[in-house]
N, C-alpha and C. Protein backbone atom coordinates (compact mmCIF):
# COMPACT_ATOMS: atom_id res chain seq x y z
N UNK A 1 50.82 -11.65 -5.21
CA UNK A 1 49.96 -10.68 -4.54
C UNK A 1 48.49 -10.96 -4.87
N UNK A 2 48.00 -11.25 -6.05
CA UNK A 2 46.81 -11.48 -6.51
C UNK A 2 46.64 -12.81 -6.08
N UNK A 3 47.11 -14.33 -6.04
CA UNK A 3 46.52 -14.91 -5.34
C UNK A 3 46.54 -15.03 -4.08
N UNK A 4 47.02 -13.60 -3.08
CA UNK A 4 47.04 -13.61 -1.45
C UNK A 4 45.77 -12.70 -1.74
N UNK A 5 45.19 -12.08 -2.67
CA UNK A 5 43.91 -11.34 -2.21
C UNK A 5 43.04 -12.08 -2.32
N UNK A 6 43.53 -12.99 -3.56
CA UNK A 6 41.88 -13.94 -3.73
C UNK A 6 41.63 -14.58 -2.68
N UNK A 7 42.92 -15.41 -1.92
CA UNK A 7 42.76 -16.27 -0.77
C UNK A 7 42.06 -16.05 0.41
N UNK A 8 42.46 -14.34 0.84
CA UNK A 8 41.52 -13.75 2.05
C UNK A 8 39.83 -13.27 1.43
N UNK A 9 39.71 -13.05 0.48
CA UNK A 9 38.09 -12.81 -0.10
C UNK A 9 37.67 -13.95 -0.12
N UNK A 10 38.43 -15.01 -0.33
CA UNK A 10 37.71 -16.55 -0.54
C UNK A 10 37.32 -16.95 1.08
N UNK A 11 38.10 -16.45 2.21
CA UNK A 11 38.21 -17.24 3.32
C UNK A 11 36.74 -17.02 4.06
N UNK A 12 36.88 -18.09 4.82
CA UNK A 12 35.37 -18.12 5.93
C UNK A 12 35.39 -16.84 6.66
N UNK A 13 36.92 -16.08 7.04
CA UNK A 13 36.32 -15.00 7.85
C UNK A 13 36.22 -13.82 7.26
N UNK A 14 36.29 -13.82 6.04
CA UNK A 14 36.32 -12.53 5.06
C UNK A 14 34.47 -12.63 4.82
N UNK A 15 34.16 -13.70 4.60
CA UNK A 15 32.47 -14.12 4.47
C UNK A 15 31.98 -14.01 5.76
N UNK A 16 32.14 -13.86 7.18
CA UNK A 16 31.67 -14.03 8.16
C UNK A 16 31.69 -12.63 8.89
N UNK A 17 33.25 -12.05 8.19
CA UNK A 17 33.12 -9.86 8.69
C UNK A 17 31.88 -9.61 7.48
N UNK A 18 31.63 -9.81 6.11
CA UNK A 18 30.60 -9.07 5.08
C UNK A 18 29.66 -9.54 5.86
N UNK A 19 28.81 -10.58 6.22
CA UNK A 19 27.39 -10.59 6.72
C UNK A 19 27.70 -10.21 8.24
N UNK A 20 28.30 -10.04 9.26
CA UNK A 20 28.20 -9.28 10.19
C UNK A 20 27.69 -7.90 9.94
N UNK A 21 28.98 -7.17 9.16
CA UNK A 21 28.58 -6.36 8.54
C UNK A 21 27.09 -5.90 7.79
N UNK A 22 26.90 -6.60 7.18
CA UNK A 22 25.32 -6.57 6.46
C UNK A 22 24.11 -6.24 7.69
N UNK A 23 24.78 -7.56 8.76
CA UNK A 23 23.55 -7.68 9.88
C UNK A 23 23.54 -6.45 10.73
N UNK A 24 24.64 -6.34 10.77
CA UNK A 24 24.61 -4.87 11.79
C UNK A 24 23.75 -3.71 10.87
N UNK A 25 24.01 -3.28 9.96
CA UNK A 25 22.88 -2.43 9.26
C UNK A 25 21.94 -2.51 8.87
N UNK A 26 21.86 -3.97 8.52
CA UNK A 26 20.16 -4.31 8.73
C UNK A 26 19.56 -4.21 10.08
N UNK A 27 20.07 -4.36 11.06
CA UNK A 27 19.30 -4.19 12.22
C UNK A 27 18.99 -2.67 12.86
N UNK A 28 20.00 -1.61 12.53
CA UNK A 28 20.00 -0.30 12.26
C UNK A 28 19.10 0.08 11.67
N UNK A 29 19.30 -0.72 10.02
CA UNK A 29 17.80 0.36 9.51
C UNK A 29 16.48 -0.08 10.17
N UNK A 30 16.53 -1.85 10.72
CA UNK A 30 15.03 -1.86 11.78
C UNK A 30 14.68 -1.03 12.69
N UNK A 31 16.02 -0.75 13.41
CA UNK A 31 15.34 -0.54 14.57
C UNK A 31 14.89 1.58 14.11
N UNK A 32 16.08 2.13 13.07
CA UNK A 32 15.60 3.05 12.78
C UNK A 32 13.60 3.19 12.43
N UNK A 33 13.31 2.14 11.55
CA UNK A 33 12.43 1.88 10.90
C UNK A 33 11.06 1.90 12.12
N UNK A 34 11.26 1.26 13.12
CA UNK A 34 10.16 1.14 14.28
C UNK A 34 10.22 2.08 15.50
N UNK A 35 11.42 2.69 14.95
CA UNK A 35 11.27 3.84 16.21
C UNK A 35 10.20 4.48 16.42
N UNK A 36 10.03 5.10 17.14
CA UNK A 36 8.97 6.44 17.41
C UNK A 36 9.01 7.00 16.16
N UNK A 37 9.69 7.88 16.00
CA UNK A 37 9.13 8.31 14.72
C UNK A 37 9.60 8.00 13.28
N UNK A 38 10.17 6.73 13.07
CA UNK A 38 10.45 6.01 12.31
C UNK A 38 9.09 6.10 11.02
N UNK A 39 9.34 5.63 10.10
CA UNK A 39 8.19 5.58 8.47
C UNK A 39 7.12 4.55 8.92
N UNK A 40 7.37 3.58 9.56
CA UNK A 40 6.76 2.44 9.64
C UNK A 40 5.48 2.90 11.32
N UNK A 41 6.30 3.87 11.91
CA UNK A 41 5.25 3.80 12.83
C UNK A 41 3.99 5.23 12.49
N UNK A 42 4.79 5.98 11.81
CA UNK A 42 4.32 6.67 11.40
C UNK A 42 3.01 6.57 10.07
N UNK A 43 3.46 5.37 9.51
CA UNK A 43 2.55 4.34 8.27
C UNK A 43 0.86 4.33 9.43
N UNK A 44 1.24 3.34 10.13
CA UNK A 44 0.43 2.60 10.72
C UNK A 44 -0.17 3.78 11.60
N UNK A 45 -0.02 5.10 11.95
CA UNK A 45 -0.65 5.78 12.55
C UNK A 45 -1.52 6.84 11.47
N UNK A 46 -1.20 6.54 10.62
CA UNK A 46 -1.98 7.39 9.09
C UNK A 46 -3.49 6.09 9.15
N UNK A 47 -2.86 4.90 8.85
CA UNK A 47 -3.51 3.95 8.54
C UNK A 47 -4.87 3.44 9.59
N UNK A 48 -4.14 3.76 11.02
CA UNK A 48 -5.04 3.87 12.13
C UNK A 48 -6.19 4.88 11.80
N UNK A 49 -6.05 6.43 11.65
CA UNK A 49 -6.71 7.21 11.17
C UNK A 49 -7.51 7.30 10.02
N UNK A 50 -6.88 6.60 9.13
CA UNK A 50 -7.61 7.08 7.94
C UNK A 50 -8.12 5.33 7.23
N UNK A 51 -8.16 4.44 8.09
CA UNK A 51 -8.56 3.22 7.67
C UNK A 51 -10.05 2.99 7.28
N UNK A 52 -11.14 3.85 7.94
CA UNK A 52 -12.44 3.80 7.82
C UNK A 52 -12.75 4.76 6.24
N UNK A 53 -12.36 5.30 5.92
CA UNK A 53 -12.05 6.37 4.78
C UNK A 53 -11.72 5.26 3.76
N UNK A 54 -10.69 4.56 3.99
CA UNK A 54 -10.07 3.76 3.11
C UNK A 54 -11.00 2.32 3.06
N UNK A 55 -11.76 1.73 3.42
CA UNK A 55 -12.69 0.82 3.51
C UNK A 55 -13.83 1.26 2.71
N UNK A 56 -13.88 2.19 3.32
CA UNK A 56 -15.16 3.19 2.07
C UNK A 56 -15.10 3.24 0.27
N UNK A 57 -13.27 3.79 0.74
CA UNK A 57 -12.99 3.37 -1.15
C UNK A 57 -12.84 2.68 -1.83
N UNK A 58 -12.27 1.45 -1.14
CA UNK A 58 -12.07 -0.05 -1.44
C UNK A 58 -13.80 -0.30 -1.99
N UNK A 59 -14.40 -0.13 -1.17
CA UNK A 59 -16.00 -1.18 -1.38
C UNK A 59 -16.34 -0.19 -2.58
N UNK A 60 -16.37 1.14 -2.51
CA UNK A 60 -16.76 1.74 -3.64
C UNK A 60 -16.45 1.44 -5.11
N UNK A 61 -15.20 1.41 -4.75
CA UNK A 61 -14.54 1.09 -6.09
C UNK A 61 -14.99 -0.45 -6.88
N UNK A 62 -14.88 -1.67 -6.09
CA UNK A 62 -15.43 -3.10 -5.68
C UNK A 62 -17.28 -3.02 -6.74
N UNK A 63 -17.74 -1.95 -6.03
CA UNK A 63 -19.16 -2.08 -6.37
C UNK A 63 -19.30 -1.19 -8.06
N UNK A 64 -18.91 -0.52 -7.43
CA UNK A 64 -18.68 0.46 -9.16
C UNK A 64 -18.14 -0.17 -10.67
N UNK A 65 -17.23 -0.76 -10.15
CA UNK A 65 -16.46 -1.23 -11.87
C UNK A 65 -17.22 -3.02 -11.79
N UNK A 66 -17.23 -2.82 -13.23
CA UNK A 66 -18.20 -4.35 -12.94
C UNK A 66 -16.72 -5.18 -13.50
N UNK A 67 -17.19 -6.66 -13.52
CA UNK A 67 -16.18 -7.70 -13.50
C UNK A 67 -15.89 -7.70 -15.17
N UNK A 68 -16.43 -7.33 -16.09
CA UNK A 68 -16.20 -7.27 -17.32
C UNK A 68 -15.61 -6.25 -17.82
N UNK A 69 -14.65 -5.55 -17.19
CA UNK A 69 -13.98 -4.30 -17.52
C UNK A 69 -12.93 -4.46 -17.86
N UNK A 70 -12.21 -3.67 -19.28
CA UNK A 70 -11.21 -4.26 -19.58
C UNK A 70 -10.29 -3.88 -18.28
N UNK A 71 -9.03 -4.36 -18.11
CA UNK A 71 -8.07 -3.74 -16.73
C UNK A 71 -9.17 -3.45 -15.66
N UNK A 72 -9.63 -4.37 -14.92
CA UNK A 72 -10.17 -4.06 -13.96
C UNK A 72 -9.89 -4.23 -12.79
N UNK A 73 -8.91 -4.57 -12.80
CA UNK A 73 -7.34 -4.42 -11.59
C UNK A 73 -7.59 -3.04 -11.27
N UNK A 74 -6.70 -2.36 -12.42
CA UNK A 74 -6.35 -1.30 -12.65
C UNK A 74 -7.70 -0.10 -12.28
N UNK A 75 -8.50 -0.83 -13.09
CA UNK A 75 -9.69 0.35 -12.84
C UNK A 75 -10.11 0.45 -11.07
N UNK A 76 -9.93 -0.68 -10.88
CA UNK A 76 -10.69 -0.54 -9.48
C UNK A 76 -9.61 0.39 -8.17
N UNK A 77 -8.41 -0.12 -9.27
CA UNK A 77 -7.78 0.47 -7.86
C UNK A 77 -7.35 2.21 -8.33
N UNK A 78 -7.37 2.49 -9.27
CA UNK A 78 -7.64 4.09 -10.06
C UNK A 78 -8.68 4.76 -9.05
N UNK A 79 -9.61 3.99 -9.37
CA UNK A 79 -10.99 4.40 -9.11
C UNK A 79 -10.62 4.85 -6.91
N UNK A 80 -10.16 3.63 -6.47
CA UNK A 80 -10.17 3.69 -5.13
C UNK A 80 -9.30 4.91 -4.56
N UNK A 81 -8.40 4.71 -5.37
CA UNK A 81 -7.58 5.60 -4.77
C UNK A 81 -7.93 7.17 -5.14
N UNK A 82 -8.89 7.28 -6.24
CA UNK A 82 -9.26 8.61 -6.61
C UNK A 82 -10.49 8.74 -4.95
N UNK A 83 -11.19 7.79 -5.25
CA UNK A 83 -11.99 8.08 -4.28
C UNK A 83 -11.68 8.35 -2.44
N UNK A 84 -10.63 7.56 -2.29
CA UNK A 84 -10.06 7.63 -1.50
C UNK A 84 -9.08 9.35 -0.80
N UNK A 85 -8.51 9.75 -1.91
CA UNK A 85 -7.87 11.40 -2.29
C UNK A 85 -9.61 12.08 -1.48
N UNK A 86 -10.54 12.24 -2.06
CA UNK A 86 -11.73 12.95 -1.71
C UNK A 86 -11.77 12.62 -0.39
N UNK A 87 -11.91 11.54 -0.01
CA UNK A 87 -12.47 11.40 1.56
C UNK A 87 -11.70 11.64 2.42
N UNK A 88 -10.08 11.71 2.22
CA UNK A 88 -9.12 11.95 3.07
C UNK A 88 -9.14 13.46 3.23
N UNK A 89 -9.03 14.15 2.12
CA UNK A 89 -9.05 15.81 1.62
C UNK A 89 -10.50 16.02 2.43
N UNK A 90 -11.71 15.71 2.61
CA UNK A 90 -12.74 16.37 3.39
C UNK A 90 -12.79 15.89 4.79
N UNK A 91 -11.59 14.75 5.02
CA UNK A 91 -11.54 14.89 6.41
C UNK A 91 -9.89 15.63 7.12
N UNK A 92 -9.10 16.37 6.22
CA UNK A 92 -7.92 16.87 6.72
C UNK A 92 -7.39 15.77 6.63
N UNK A 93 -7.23 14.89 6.29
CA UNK A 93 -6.45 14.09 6.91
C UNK A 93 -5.21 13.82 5.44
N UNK A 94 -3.84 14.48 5.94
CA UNK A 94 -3.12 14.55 4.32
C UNK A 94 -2.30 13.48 4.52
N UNK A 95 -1.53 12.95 3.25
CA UNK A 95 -0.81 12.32 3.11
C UNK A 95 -0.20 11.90 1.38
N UNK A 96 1.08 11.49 1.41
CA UNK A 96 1.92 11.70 0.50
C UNK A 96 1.48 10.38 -0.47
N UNK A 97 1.41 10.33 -1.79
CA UNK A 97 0.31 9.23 -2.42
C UNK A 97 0.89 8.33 -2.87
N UNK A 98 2.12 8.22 -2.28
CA UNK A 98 2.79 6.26 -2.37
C UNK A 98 2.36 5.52 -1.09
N UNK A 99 2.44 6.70 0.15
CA UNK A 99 1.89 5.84 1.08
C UNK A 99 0.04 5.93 0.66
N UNK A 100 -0.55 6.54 0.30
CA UNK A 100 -1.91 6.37 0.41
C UNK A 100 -2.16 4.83 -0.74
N UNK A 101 -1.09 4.75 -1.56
CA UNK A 101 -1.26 3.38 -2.37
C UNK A 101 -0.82 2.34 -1.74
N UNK A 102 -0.14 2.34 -0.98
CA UNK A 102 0.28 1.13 0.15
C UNK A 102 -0.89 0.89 0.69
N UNK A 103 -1.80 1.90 1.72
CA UNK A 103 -2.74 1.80 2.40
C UNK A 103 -3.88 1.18 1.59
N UNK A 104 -4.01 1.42 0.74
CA UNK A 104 -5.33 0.89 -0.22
C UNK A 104 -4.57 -0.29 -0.68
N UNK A 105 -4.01 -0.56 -1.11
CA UNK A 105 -3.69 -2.26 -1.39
C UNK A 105 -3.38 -3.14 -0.15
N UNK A 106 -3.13 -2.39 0.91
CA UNK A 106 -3.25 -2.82 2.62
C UNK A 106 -4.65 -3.22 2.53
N UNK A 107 -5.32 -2.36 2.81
CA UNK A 107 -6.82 -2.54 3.09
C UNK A 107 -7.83 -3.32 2.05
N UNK A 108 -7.81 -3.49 1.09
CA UNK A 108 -7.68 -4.36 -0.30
C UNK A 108 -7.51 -5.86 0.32
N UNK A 109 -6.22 -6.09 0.50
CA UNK A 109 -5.91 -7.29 0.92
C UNK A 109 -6.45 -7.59 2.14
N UNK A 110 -6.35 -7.07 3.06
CA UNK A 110 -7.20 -7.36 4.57
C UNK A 110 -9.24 -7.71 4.05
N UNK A 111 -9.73 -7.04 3.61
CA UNK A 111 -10.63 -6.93 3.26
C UNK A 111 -11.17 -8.73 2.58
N UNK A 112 -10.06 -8.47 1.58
CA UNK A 112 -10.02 -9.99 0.47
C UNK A 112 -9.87 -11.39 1.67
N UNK A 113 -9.13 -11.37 1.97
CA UNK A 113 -8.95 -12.67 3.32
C UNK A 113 -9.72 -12.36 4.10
N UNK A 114 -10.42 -11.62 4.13
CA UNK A 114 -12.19 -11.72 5.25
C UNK A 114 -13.40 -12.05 4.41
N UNK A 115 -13.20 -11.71 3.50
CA UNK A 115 -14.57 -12.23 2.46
C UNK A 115 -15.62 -10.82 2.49
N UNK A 116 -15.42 -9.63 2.86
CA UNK A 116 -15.81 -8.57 3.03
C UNK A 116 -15.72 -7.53 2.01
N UNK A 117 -15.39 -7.72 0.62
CA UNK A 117 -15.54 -6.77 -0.73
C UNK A 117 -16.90 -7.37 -0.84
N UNK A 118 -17.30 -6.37 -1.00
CA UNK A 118 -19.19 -6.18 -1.86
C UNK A 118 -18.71 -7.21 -3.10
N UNK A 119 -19.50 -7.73 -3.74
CA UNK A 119 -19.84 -7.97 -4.75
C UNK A 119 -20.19 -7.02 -6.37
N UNK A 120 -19.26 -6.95 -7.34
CA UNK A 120 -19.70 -5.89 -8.35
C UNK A 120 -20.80 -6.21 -9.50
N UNK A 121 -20.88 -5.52 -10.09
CA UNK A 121 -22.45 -5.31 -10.08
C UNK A 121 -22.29 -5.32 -11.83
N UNK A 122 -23.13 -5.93 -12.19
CA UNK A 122 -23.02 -6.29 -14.29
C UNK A 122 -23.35 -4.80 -14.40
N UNK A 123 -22.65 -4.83 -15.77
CA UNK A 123 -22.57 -3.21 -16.73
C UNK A 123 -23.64 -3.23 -16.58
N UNK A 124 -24.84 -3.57 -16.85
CA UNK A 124 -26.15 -3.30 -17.20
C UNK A 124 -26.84 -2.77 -15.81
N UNK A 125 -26.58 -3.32 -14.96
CA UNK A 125 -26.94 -3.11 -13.63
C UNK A 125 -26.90 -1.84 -13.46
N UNK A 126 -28.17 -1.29 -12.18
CA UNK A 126 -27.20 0.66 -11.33
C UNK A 126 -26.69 0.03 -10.41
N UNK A 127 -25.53 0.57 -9.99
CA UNK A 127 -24.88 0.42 -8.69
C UNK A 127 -25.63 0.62 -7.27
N UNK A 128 -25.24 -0.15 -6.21
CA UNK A 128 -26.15 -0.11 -5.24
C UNK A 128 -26.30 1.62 -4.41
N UNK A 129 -24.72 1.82 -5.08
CA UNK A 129 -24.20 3.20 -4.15
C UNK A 129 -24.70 4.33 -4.64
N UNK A 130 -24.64 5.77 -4.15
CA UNK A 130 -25.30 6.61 -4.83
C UNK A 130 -24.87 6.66 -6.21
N UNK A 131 -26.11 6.95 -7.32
CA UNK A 131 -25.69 7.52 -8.64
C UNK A 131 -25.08 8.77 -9.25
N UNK A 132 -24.80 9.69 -7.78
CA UNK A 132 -24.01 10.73 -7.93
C UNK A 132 -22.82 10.04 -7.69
N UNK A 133 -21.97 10.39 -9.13
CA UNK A 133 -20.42 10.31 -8.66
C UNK A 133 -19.85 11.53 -8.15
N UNK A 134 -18.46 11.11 -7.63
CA UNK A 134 -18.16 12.01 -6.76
C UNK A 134 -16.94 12.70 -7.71
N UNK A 135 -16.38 13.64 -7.50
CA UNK A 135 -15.64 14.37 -8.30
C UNK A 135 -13.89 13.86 -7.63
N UNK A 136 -13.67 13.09 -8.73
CA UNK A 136 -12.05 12.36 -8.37
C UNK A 136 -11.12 13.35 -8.80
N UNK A 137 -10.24 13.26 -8.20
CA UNK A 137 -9.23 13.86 -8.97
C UNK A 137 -8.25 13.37 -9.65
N UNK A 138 -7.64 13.94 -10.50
CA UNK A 138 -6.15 13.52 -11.34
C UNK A 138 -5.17 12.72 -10.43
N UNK A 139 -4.74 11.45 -10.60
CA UNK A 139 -3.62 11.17 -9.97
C UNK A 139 -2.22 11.04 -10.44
N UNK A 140 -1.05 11.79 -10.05
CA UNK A 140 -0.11 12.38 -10.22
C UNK A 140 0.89 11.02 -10.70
């Protein structure tokens, strides 16, 4: 009995029903995924909206933390996404803050392959942007 089960799990069509299988639900969760109101179209219609907001925080953040910071990965993108929370919150425009971290490392990267991040600015330096900071908030 045990080597008639191994034989059909071993066979080409026992391997050929599992990735049918697989493919058929992968193509389910696509086409779920791009529907109308699917996550993904719904992404890109946040992102449509709130992309000029998010360009704003990117460069802010870019110009603000200088290149000698310890974690300045980290800081910049802290920083963006705090700044980013403000500009979305004074324009209504809400959203749940895994997608608002997608969007900023979206826009991050688009930005980077155009050559379009400001340049940051030595500790010693003032920043080009206003010297009022803006009041960030806690991120959760």
């Amino acid at each position: 009995m045990t080597e008639y089960i191994i034989a059909v799990l071993d066979s080409n069509a026992f391997v050929a029903l599992i990735v049918g299988i697989a493919a058929y639900y992968a193509a389910q969760g696509y086409a779920t995924a791009i529907s109308a109101d699917g996550p993904w179209v719904k992404y890109k219609q946040f992102l449509d909206r709130a992309r000029p907001y998010l360009i704003g925080a990117v460069k802010f953040a870019e110009e603000r933390i200088p290149d000698d910071t310890p974690n300045k990965a980290m800081a910049k993108a802290n920083t963006a996404l705090k700044y980013a929370q403000v500009l979305l919150a004074s324009a209504n425009i809400a959203t749940p803050l895994d997608q608002l971290r997608q969007a900023v490392s979206d826009i991050h990267e688009e930005l980077e392959q155009k050559d379009k991040l400001p340049l940051p600015v030595a500790s010693s330096d003032e920043p080009s942007l206003s010297t009022v900071e803006p009041e960030l908030p806690e991120l959760n």
